[in-house]
N, C-alpha and C. Protein backbone atom coordinates (compact mmCIF):
# COMPACT_ATOMS: atom_id res chain seq x y z
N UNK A 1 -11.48 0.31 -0.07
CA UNK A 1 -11.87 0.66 1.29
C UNK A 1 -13.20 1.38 1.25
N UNK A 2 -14.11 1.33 2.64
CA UNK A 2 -15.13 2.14 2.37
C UNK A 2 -14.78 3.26 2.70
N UNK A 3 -15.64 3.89 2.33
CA UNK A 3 -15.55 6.10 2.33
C UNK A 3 -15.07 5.98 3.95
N UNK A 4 -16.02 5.16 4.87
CA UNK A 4 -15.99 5.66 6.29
C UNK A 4 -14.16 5.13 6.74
N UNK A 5 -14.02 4.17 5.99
CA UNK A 5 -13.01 3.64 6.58
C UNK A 5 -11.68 4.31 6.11
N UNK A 6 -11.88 5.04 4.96
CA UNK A 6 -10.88 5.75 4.18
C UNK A 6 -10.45 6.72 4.91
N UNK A 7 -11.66 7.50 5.25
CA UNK A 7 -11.50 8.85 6.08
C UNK A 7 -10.95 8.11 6.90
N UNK A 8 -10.91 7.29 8.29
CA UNK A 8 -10.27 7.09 9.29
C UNK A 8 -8.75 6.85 9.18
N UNK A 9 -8.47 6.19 7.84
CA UNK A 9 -7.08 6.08 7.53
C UNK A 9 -6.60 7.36 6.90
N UNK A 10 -7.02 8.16 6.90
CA UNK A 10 -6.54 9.16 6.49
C UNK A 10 -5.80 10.39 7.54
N UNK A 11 -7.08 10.31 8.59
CA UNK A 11 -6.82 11.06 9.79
C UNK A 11 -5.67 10.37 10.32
N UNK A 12 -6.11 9.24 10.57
CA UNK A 12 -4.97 8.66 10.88
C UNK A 12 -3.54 8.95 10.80
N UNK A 13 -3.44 8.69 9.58
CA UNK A 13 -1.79 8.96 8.89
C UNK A 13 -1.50 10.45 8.88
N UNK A 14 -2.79 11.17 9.17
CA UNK A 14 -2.13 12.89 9.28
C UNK A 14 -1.45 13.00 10.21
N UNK A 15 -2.39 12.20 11.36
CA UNK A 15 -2.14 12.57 13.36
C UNK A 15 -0.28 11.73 13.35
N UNK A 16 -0.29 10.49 12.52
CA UNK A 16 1.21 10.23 13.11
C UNK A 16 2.00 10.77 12.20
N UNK A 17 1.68 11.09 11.07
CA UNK A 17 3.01 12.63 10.79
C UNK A 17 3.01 13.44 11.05
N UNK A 18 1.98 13.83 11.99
CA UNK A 18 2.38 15.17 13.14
C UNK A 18 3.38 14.66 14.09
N UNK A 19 3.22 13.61 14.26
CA UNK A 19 3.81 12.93 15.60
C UNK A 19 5.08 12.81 14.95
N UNK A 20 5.29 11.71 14.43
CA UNK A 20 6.74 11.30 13.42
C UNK A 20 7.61 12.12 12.65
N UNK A 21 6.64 12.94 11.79
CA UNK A 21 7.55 13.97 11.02
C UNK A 21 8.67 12.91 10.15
N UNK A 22 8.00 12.12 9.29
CA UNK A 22 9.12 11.29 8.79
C UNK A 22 9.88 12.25 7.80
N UNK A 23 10.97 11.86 7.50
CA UNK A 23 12.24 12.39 6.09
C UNK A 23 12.01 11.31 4.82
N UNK A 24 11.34 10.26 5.28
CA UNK A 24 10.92 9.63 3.58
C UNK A 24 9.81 9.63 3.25
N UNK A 25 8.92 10.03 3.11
CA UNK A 25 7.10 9.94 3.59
C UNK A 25 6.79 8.51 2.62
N UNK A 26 7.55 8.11 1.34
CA UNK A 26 7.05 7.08 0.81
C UNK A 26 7.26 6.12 1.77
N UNK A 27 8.86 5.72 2.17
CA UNK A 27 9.40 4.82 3.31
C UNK A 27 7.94 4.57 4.27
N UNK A 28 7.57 5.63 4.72
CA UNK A 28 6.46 5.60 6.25
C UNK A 28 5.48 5.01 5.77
N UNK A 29 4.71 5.55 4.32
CA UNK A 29 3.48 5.21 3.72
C UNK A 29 3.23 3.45 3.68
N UNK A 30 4.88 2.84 3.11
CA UNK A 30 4.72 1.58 2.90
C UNK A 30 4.62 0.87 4.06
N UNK A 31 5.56 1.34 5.45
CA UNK A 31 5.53 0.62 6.43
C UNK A 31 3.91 0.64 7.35
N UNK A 32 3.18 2.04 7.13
CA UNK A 32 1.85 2.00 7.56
C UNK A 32 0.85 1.34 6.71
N UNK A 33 1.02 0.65 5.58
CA UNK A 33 0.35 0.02 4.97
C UNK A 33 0.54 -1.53 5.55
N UNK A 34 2.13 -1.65 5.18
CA UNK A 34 2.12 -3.24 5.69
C UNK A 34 1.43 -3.70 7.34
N UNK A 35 1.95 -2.49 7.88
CA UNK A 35 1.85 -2.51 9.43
C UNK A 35 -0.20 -2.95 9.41
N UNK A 36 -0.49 -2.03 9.06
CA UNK A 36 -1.81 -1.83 9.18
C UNK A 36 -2.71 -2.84 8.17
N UNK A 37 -2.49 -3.34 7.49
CA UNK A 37 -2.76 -4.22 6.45
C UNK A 37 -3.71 -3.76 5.34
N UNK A 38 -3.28 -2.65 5.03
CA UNK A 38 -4.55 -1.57 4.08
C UNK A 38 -4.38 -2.07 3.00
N UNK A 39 -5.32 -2.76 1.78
CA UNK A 39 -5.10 -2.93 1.08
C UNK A 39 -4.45 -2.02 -0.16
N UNK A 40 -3.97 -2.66 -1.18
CA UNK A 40 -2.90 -2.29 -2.32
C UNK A 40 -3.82 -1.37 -3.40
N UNK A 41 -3.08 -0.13 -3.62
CA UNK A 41 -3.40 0.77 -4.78
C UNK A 41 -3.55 2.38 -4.09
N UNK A 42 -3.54 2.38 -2.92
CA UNK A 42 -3.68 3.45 -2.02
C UNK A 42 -2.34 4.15 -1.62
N UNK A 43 -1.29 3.59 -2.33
CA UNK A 43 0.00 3.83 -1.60
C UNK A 43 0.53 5.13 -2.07
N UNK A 44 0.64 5.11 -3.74
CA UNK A 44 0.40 7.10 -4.01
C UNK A 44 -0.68 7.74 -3.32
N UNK A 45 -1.74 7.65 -3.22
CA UNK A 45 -2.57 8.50 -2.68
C UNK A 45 -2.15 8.85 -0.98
N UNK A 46 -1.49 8.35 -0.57
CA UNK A 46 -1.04 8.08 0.70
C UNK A 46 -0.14 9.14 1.15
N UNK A 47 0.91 8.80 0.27
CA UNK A 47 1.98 9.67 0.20
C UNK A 47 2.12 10.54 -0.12
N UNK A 48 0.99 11.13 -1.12
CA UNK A 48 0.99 12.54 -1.66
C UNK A 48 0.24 13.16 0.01
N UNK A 49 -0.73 12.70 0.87
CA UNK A 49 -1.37 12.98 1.73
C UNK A 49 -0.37 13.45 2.74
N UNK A 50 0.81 12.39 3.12
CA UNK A 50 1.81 12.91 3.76
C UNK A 50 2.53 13.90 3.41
N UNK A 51 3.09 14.31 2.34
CA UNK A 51 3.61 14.93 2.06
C UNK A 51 3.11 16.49 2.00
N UNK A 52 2.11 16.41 1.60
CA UNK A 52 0.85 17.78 1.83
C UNK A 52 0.73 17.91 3.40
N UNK A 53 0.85 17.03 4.42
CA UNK A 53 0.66 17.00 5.38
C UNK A 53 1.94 18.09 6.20
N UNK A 54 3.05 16.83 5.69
CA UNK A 54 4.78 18.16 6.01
C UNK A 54 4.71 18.91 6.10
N UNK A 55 4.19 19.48 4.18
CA UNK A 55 4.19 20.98 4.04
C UNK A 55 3.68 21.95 4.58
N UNK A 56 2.38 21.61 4.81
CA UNK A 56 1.80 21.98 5.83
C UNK A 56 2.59 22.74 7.62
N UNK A 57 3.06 21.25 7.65
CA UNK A 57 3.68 21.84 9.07
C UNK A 57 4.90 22.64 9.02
N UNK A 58 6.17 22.20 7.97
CA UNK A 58 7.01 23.43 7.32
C UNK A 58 6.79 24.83 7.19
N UNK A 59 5.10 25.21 6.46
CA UNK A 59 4.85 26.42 6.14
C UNK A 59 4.26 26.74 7.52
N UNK A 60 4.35 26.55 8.71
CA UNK A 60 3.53 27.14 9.43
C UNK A 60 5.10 27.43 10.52
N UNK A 61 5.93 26.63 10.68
CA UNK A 61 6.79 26.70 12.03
C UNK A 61 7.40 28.02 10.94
């Protein structure tokens, strides 16, 4: 992906696990990949993003 386009998928996937708040973050990662058609190798990096993302909202409520 390019840098510009990375960042957008990134924001991205923050704003709908604010929204979603999933319980599998890998489960979500794969379905926003297929959904979205992001290409393959990004899918750990993804999920560690969500998951940092959770914690995030965990440590704050």
């Amino acid at each position: 992906m390019a840098k510009r386009s990375h960042n957008e998928v990134k924001e991205s996937l923050k704003e709908l696990t604010r929204i979603f708040q999933p319980k599998d973050p890998r489960k979500f990662v794969r379905d926003y990949i297929r959904k979205y058609r992001i290409t393959g190798g990004y899918e750990d990096e993804l999920t560690h993003l969500v998951e940092h993302e959770l914690g995030k909202m965990n440590s704050v409520s």
